[in-house]
N, C-alpha and C. Protein backbone atom coordinates (compact mmCIF):
# COMPACT_ATOMS: atom_id res chain seq x y z
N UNK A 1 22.32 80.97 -15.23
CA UNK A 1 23.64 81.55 -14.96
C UNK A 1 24.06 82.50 -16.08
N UNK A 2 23.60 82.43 -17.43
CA UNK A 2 24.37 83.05 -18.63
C UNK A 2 23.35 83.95 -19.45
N UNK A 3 21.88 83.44 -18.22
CA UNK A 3 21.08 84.58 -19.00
C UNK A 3 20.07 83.95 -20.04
N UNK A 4 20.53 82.82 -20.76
CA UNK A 4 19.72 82.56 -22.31
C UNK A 4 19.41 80.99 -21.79
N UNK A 5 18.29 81.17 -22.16
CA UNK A 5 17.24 79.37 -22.26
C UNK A 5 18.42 78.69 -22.55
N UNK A 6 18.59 79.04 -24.03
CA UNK A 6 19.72 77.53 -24.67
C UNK A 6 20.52 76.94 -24.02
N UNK A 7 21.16 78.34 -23.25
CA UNK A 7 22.41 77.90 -23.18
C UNK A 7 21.85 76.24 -21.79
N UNK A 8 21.12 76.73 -20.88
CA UNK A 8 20.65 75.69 -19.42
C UNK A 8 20.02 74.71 -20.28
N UNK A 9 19.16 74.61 -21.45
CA UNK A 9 18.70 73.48 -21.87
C UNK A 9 19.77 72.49 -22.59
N UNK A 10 20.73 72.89 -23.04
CA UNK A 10 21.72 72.00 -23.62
C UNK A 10 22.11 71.65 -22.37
N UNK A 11 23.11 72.24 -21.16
CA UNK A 11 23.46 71.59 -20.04
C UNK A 11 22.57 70.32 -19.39
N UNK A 12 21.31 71.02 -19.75
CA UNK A 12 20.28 69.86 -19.04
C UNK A 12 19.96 68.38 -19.83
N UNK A 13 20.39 69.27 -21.13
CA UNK A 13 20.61 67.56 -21.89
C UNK A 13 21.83 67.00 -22.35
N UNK A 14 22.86 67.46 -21.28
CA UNK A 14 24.22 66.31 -21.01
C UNK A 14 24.95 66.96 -21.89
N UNK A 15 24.74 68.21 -22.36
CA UNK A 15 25.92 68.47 -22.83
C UNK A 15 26.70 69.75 -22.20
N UNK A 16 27.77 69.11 -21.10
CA UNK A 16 28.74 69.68 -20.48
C UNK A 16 29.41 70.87 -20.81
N UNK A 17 29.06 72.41 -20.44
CA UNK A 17 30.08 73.59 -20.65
C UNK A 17 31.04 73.20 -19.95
N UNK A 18 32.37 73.35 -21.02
CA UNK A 18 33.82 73.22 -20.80
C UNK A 18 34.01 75.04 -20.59
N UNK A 19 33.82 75.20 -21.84
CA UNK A 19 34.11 77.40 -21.40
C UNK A 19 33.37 77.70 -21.94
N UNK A 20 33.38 79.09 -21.62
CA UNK A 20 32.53 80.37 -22.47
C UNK A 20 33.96 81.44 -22.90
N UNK A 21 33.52 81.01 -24.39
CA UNK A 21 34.69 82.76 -24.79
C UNK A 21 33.76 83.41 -25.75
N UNK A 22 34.81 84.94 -25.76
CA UNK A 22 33.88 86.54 -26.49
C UNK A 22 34.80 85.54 -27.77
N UNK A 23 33.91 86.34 -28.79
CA UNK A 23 34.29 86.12 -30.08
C UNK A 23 35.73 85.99 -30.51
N UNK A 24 36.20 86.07 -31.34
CA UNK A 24 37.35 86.46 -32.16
C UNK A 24 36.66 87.45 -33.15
N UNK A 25 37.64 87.57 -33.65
CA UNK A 25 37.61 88.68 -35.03
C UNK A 25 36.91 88.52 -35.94
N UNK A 26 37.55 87.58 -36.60
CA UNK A 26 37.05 86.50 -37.44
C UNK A 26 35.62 86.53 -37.15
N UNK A 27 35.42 85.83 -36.05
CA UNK A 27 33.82 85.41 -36.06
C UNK A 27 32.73 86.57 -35.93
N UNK A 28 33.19 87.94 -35.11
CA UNK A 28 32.84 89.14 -34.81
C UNK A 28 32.14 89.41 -36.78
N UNK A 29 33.60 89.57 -37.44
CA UNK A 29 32.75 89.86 -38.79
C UNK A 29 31.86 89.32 -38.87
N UNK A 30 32.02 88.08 -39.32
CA UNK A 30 30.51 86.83 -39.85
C UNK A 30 29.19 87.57 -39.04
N UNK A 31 29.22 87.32 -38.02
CA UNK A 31 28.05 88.42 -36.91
C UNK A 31 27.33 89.36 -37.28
N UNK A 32 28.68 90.47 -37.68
CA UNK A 32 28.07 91.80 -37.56
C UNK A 32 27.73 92.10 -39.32
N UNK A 33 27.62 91.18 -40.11
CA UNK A 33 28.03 91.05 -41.94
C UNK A 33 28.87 92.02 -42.21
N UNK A 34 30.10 92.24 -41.57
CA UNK A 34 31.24 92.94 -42.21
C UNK A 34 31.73 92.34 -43.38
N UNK A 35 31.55 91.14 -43.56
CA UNK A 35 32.20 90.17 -44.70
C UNK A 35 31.27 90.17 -45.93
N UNK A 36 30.13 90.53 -45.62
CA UNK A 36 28.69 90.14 -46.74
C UNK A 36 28.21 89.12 -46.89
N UNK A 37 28.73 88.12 -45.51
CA UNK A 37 28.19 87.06 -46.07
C UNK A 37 27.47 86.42 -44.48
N UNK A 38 26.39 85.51 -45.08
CA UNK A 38 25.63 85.12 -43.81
C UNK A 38 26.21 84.47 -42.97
N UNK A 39 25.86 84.20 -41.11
CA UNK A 39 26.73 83.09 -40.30
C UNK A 39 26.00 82.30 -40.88
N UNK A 40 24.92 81.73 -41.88
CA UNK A 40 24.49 80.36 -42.04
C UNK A 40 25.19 79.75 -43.38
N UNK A 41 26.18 80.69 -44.00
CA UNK A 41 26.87 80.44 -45.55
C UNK A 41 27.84 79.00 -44.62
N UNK A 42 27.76 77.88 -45.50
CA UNK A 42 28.60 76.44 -44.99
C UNK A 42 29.88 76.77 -46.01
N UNK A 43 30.91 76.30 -46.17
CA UNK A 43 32.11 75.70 -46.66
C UNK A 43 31.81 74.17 -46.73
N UNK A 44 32.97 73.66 -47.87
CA UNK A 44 32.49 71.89 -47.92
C UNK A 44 33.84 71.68 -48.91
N UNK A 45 34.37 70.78 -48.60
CA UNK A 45 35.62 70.47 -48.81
C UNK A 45 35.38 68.67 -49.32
N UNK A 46 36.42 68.18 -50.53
CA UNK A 46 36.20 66.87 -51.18
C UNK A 46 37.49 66.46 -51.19
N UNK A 47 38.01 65.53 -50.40
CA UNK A 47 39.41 65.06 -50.64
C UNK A 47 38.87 63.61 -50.68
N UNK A 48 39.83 63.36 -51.78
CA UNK A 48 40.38 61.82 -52.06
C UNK A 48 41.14 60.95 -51.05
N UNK A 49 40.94 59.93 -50.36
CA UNK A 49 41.93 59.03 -49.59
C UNK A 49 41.94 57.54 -49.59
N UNK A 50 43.00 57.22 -49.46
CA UNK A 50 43.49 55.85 -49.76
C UNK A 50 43.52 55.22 -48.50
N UNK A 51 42.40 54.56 -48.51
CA UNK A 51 42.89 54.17 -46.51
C UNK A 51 41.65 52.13 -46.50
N UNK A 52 42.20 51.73 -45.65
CA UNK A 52 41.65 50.32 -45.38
C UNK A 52 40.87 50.77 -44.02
N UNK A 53 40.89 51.55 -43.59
CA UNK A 53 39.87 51.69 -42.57
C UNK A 53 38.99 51.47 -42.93
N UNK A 54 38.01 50.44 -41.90
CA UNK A 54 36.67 50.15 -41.93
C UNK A 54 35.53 51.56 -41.56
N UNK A 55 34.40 51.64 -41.46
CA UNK A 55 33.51 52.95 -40.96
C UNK A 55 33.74 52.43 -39.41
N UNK A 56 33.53 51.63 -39.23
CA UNK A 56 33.97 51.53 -37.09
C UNK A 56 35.04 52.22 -36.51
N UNK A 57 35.74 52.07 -37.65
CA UNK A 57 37.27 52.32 -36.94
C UNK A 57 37.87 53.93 -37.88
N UNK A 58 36.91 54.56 -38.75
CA UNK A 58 36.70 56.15 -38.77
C UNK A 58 36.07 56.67 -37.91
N UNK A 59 34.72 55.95 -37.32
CA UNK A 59 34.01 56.96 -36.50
C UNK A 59 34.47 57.06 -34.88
N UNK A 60 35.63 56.18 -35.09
CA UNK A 60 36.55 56.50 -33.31
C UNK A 60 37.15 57.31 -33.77
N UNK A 61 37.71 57.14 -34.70
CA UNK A 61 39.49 58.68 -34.89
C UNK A 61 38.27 59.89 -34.65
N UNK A 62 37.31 60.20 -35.76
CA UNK A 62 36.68 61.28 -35.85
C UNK A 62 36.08 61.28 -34.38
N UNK A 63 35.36 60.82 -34.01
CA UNK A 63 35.13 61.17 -32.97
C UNK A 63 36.53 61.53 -31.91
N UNK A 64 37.58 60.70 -31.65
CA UNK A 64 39.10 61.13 -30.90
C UNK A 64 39.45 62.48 -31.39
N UNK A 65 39.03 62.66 -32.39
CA UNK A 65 39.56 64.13 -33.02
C UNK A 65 38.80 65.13 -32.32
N UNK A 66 37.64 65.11 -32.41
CA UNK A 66 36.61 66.01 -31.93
C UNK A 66 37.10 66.65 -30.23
N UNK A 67 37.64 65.09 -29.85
CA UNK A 67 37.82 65.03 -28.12
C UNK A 67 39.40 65.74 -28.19
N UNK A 68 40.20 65.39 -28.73
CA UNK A 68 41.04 66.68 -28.78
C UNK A 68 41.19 68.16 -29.48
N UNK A 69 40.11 68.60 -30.33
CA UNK A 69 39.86 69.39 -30.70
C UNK A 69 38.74 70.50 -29.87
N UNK A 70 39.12 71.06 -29.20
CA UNK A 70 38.28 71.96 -28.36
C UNK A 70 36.79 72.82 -29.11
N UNK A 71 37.83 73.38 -30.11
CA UNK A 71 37.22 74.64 -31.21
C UNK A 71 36.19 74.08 -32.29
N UNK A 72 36.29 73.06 -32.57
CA UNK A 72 34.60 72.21 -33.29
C UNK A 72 34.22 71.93 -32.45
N UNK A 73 33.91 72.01 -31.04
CA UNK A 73 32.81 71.10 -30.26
C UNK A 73 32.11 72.53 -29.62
N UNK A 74 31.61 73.47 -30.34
CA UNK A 74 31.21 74.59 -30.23
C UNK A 74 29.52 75.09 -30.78
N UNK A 75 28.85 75.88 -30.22
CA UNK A 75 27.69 76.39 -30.25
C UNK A 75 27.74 77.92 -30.03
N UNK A 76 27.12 78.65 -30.61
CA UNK A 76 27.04 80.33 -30.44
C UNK A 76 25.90 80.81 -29.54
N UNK A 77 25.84 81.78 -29.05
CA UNK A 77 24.47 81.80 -28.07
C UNK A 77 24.37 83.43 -27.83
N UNK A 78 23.38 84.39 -28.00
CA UNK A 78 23.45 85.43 -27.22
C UNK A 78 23.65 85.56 -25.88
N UNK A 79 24.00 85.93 -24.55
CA UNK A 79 23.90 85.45 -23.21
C UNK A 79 24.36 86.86 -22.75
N UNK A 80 23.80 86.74 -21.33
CA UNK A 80 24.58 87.93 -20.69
C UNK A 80 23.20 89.33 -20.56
N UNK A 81 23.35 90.18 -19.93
CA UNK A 81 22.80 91.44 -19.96
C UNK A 81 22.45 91.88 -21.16
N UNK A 82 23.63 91.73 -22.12
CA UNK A 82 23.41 92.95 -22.82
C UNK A 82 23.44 92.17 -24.27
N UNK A 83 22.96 90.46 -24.04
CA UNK A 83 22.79 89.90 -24.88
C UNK A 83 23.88 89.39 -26.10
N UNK A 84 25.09 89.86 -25.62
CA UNK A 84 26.37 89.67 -26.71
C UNK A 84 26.55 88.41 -26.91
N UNK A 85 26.66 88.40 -28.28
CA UNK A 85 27.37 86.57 -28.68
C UNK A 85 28.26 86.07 -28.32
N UNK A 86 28.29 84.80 -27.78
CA UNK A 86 29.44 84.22 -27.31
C UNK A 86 29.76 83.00 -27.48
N UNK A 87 30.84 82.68 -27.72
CA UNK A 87 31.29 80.86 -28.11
C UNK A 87 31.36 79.87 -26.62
N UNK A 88 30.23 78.78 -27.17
CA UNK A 88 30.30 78.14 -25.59
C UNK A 88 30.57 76.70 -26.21
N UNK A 89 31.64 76.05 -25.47
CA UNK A 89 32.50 75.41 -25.82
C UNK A 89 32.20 74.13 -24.96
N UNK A 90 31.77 72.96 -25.57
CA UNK A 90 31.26 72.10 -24.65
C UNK A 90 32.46 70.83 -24.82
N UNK A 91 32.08 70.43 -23.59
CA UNK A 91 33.12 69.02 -23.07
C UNK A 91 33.08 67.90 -24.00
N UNK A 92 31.74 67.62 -24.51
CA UNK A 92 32.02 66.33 -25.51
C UNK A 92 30.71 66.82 -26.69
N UNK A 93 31.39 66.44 -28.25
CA UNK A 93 30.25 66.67 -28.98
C UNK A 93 30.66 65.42 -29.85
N UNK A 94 29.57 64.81 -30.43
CA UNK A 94 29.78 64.06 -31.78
C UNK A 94 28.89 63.96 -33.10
N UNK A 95 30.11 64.87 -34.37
CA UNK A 95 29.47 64.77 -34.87
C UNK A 95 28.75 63.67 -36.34
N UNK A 96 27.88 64.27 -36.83
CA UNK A 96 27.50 63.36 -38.06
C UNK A 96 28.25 62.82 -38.83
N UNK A 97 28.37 61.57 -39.08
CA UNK A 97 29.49 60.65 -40.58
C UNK A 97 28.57 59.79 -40.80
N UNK A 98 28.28 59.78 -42.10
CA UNK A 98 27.50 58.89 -43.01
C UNK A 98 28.20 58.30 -43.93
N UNK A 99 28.10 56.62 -44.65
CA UNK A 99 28.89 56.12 -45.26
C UNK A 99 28.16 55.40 -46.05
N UNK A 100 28.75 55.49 -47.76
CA UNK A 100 27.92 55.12 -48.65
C UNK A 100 28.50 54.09 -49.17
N UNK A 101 28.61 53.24 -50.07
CA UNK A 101 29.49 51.99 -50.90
C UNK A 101 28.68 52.90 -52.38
N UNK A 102 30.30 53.17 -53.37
CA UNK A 102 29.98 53.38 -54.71
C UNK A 102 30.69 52.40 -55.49
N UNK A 103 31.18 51.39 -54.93
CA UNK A 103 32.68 51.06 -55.74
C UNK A 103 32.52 50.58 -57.02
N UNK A 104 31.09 50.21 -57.02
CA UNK A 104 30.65 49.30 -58.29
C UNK A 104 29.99 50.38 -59.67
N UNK A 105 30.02 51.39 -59.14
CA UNK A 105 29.56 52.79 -60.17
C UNK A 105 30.42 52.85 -61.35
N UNK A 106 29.80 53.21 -62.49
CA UNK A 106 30.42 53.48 -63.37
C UNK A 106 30.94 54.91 -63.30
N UNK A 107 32.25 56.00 -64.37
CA UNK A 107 32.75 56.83 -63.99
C UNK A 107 31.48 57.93 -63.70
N UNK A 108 30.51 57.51 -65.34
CA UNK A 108 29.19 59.18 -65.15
C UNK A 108 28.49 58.74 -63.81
N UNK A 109 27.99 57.60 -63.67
CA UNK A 109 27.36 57.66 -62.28
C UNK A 109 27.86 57.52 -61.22
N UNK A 110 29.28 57.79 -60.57
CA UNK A 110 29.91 57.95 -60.12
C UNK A 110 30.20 59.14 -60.00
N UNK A 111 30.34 59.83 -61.05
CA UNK A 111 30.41 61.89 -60.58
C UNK A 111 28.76 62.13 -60.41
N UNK A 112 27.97 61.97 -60.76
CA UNK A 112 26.56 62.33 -60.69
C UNK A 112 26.17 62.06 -59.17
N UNK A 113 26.82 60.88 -58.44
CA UNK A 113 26.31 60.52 -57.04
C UNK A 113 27.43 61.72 -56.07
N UNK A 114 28.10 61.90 -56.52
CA UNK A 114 29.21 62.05 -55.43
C UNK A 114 28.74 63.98 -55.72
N UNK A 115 27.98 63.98 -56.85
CA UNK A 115 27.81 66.01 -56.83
C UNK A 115 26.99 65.96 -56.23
N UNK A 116 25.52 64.86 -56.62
CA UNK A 116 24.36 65.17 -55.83
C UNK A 116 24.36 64.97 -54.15
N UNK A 117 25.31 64.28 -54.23
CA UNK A 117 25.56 64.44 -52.33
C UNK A 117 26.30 65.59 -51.54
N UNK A 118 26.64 66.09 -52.25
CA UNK A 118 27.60 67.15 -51.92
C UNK A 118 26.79 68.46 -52.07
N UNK A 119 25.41 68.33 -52.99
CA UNK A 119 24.84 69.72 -53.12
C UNK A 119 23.87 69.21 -51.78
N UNK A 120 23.45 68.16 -51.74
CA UNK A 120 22.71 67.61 -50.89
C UNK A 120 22.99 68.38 -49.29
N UNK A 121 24.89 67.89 -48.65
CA UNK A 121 24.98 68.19 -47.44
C UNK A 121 24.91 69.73 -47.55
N UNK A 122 25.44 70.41 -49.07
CA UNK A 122 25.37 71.75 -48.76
C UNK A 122 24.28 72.47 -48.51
N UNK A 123 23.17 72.16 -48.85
CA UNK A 123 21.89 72.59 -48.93
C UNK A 123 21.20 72.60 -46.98
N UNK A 124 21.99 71.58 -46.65
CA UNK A 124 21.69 71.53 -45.17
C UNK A 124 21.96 72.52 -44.10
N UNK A 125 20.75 73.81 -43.65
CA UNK A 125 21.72 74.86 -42.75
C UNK A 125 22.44 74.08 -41.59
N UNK A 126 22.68 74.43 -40.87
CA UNK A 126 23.09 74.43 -39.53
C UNK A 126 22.60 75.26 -38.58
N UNK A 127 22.07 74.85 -37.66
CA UNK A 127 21.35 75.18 -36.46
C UNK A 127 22.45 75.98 -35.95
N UNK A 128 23.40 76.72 -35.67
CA UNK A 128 24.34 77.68 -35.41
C UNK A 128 24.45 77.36 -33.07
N UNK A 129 23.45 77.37 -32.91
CA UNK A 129 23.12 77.40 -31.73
C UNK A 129 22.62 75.84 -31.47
N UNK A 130 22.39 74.72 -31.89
CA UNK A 130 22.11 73.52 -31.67
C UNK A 130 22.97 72.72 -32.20
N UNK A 131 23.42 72.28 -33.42
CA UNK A 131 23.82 71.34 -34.02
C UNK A 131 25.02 71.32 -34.33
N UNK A 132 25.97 70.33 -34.21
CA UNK A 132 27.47 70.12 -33.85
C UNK A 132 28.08 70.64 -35.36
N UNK A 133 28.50 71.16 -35.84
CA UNK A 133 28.86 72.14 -36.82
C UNK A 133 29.37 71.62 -38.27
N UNK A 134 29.99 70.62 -37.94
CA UNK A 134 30.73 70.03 -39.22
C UNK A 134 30.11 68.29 -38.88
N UNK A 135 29.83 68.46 -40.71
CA UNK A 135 29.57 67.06 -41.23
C UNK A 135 30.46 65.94 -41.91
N UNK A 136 30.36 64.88 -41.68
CA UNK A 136 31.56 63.76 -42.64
C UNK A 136 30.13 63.07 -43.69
N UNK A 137 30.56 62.71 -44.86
CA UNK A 137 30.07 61.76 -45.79
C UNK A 137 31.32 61.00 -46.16
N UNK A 138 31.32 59.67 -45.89
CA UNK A 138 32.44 58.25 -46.56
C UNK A 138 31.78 58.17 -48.02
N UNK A 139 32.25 58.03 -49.24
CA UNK A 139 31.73 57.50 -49.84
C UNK A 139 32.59 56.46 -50.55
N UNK A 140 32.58 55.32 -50.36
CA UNK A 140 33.85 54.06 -50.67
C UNK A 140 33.36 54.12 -51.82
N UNK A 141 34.90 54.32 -53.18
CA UNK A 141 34.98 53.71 -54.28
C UNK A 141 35.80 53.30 -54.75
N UNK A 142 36.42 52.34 -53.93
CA UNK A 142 36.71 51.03 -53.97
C UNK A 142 37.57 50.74 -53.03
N UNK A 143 37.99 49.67 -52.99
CA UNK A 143 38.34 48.27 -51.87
C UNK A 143 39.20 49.17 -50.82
N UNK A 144 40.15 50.30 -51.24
CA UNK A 144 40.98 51.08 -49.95
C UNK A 144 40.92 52.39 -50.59
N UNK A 145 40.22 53.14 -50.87
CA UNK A 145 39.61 54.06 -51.33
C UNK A 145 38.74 55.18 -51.06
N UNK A 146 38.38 56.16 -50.52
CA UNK A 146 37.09 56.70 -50.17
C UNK A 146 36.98 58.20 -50.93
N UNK A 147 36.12 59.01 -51.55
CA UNK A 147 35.86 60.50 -51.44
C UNK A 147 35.35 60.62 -50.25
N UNK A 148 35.77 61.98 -49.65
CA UNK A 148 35.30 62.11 -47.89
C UNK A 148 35.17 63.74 -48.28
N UNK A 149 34.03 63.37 -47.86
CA UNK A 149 32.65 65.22 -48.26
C UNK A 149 32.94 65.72 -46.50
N UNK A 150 33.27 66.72 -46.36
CA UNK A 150 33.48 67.48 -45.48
C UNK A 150 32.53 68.94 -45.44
N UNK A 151 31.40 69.05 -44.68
CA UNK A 151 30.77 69.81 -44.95
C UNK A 151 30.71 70.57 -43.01
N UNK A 152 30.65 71.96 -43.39
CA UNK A 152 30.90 73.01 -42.56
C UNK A 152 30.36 74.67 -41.97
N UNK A 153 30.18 74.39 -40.83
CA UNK A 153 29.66 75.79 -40.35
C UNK A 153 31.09 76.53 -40.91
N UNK A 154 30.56 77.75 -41.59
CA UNK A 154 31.87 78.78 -41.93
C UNK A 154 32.50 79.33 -40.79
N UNK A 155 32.07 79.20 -39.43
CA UNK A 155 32.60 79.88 -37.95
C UNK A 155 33.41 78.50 -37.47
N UNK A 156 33.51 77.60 -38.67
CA UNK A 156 34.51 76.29 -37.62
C UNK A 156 35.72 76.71 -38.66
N UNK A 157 35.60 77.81 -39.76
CA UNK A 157 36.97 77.70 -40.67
C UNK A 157 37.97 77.60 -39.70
N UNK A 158 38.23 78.63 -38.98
CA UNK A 158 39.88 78.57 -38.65
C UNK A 158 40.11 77.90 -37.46
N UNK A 159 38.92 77.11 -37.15
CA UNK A 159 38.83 76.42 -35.96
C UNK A 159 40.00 74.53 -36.05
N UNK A 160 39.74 74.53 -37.44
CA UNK A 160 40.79 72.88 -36.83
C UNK A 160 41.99 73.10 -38.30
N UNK A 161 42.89 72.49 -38.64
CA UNK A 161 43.57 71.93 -38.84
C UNK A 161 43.70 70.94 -40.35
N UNK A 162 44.04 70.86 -41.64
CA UNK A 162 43.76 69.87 -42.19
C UNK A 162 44.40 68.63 -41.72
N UNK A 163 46.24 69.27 -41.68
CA UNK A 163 46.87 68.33 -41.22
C UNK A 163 46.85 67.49 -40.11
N UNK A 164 46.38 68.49 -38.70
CA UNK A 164 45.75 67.66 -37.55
C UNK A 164 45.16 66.61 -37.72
N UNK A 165 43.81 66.93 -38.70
CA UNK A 165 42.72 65.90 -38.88
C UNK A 165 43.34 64.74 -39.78
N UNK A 166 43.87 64.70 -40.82
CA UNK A 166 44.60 63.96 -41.72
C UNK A 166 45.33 62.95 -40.72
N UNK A 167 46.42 63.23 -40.00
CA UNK A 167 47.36 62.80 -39.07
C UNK A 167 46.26 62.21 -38.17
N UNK A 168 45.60 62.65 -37.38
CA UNK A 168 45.19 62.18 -36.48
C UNK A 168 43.99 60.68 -36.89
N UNK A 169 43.17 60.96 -37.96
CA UNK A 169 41.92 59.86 -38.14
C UNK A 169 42.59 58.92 -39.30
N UNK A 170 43.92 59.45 -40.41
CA UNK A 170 44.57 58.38 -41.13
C UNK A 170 45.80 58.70 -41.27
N UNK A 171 46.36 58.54 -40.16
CA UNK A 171 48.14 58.68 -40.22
C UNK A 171 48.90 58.93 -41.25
N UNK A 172 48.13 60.04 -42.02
CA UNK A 172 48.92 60.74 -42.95
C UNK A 172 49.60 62.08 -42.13
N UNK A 173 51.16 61.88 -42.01
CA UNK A 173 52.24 63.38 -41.66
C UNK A 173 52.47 64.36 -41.97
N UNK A 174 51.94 64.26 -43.86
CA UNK A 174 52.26 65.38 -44.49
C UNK A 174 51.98 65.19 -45.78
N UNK A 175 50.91 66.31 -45.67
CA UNK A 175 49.78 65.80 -47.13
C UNK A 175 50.66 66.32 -48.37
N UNK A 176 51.49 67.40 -47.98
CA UNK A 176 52.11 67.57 -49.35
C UNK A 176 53.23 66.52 -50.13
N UNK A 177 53.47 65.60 -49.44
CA UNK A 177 54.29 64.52 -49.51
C UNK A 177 53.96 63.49 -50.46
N UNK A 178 54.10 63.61 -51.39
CA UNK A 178 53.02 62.00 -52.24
C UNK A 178 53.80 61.05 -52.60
N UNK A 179 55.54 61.03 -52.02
CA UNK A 179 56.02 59.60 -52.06
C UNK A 179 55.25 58.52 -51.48
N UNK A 180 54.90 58.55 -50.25
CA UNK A 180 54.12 57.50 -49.90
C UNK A 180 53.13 57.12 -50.31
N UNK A 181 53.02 57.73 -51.61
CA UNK A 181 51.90 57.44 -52.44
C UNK A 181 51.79 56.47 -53.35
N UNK A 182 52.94 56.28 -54.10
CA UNK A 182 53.83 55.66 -55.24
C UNK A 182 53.78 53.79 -54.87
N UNK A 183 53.54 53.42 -54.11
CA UNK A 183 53.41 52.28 -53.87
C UNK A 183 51.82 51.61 -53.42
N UNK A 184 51.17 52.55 -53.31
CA UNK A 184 49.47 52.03 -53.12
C UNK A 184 49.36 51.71 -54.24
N UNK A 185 48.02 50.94 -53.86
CA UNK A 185 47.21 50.06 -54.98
C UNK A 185 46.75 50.79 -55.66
N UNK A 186 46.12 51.32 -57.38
CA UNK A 186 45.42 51.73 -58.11
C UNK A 186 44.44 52.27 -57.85
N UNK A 187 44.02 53.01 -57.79
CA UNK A 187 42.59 53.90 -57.99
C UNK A 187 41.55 52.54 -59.12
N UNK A 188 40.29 52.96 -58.52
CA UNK A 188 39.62 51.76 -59.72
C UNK A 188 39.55 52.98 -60.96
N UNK A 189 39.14 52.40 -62.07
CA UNK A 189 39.17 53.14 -63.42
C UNK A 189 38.08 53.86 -63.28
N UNK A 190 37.04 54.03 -63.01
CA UNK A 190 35.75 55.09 -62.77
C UNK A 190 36.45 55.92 -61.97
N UNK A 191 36.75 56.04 -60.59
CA UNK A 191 37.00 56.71 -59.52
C UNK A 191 38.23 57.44 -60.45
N UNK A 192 39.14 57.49 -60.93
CA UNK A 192 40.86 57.57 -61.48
C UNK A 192 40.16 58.78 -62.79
N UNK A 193 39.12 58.07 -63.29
CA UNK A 193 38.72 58.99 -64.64
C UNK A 193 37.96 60.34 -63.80
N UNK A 194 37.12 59.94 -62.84
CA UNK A 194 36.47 61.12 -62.51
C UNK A 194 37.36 62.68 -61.68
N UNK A 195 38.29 61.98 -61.09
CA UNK A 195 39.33 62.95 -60.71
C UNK A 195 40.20 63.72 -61.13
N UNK A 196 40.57 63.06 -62.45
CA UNK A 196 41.16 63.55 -63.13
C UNK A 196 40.34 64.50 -64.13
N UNK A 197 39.11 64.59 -64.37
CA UNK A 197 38.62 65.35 -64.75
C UNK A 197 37.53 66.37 -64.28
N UNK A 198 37.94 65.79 -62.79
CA UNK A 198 37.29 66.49 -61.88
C UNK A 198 38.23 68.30 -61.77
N UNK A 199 39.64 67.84 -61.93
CA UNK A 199 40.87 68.36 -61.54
C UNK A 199 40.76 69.34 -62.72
N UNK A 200 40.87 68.63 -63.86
CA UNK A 200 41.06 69.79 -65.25
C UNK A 200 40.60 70.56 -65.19
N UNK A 201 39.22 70.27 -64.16
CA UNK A 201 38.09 71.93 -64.86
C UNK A 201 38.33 72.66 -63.54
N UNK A 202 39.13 72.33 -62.56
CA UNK A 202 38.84 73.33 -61.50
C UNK A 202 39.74 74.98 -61.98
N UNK A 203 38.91 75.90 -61.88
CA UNK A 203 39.55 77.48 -62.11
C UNK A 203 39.75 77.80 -60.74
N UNK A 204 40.38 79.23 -60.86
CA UNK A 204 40.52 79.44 -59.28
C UNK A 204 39.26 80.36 -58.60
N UNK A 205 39.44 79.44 -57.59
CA UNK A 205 38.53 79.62 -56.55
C UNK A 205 38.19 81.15 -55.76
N UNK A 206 37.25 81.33 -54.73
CA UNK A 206 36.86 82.57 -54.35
C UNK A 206 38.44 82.64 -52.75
N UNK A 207 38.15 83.51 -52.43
CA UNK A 207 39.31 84.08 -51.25
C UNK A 207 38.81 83.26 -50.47
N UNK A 208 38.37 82.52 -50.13
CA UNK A 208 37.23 82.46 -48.50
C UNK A 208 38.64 81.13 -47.96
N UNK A 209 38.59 81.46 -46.72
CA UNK A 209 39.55 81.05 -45.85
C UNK A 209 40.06 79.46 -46.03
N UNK A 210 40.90 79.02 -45.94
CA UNK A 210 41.93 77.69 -45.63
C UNK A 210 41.35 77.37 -47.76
């Protein structure tokens, strides 16, 4: 129907076209390297969270998220006559979350695990045309605690939401808010030292989106 192998072999292996849309703008650059930079360049994002969620009961929200999130459950495809790229937008995707236990790390081996995993997911392309776009890593350090490695096709930037995702998988309303903060339990002393000096050295960063 659309012209391209991929697109009938994914249908044929259960994964449901919801739509087909032409690019955006945004993604048009990445394409055509108006930006200079490759569609295979990832983004990867490290936030701190305070949460008692078990991994069972992350990989439903994340997955619930996905199911109301249209714009990550996406694949790129040439199709058509004249071969133009197009975003094909499928009915259900789920993607990768992996979950580690650090809690017992000391602070240096505790930043040493949490970089080498992070150069780790970055190092991973993305299949652009196969593979569900954005990655989760849990890494628990300690008892209600997690670093959560967020790793990313650069064509899902303007695609979701922090606050959506925040709100939706740990009923946080409003991340800029840190009263509700003031009454959680302690950070353990490794995890507390590494952030804080995780924080000191950050300079400012390149333009690249969110």
């Amino acid at each position: 129907q659309y012209g391209r192998q991929d697109v009938g072999k994914n249908a044929r292996h259960g994964r449901m076209i919801e739509e087909v849309r032409t690019l955006t703008k945004y993604e048009r650059h990445i394409f055509t390297g108006e930006d200079f930079a490759s569609p295979q360049y990832n983004l990867q994002f490290l936030y701190k969270v305070r949460s008692d969620l078990d991994r069972k009961e992350l990989t439903a929200k994340i997955n619930l998220f996905f199911d109301m999130t249209p714009l990550v459950r996406v694949n790129f495809f040439s199709i058509g006559l004249d071969r133009k790229m197009h975003k094909i937008i499928f009915a259900h995707r789920t993607p990768s979350i992996t979950f580690h236990s650090l809690k017992f790390l000391s602070q240096d081996a505790l930043k040493d695990t949490i970089e080498k995993e992070m150069l780790k997911e970055r190092q991973k392309p993305f299949d652009i045309a196969g593979d569900v776009l954005m990655r989760f890593t849990f890494l628990r350090t300690g008892e209600e605690e997690y670093a959560l490695i967020v790793t990313e096709s650069r064509l899902l930037a303007l695609s979701w939401q922090e606050q959506d995702f925040f709100y939706q998988v740990f009923g946080l309303m409003n991340l800029a808010d840190t009263a509700a903060l003031t009454d959680a339990p302690p950070m353990s002393a490794a995890t507390e030292n590494y952030y804080r000096a995780l924080f000191r050295g950050i300079a400012g960063g390149p333009k690249i989106p969110r």
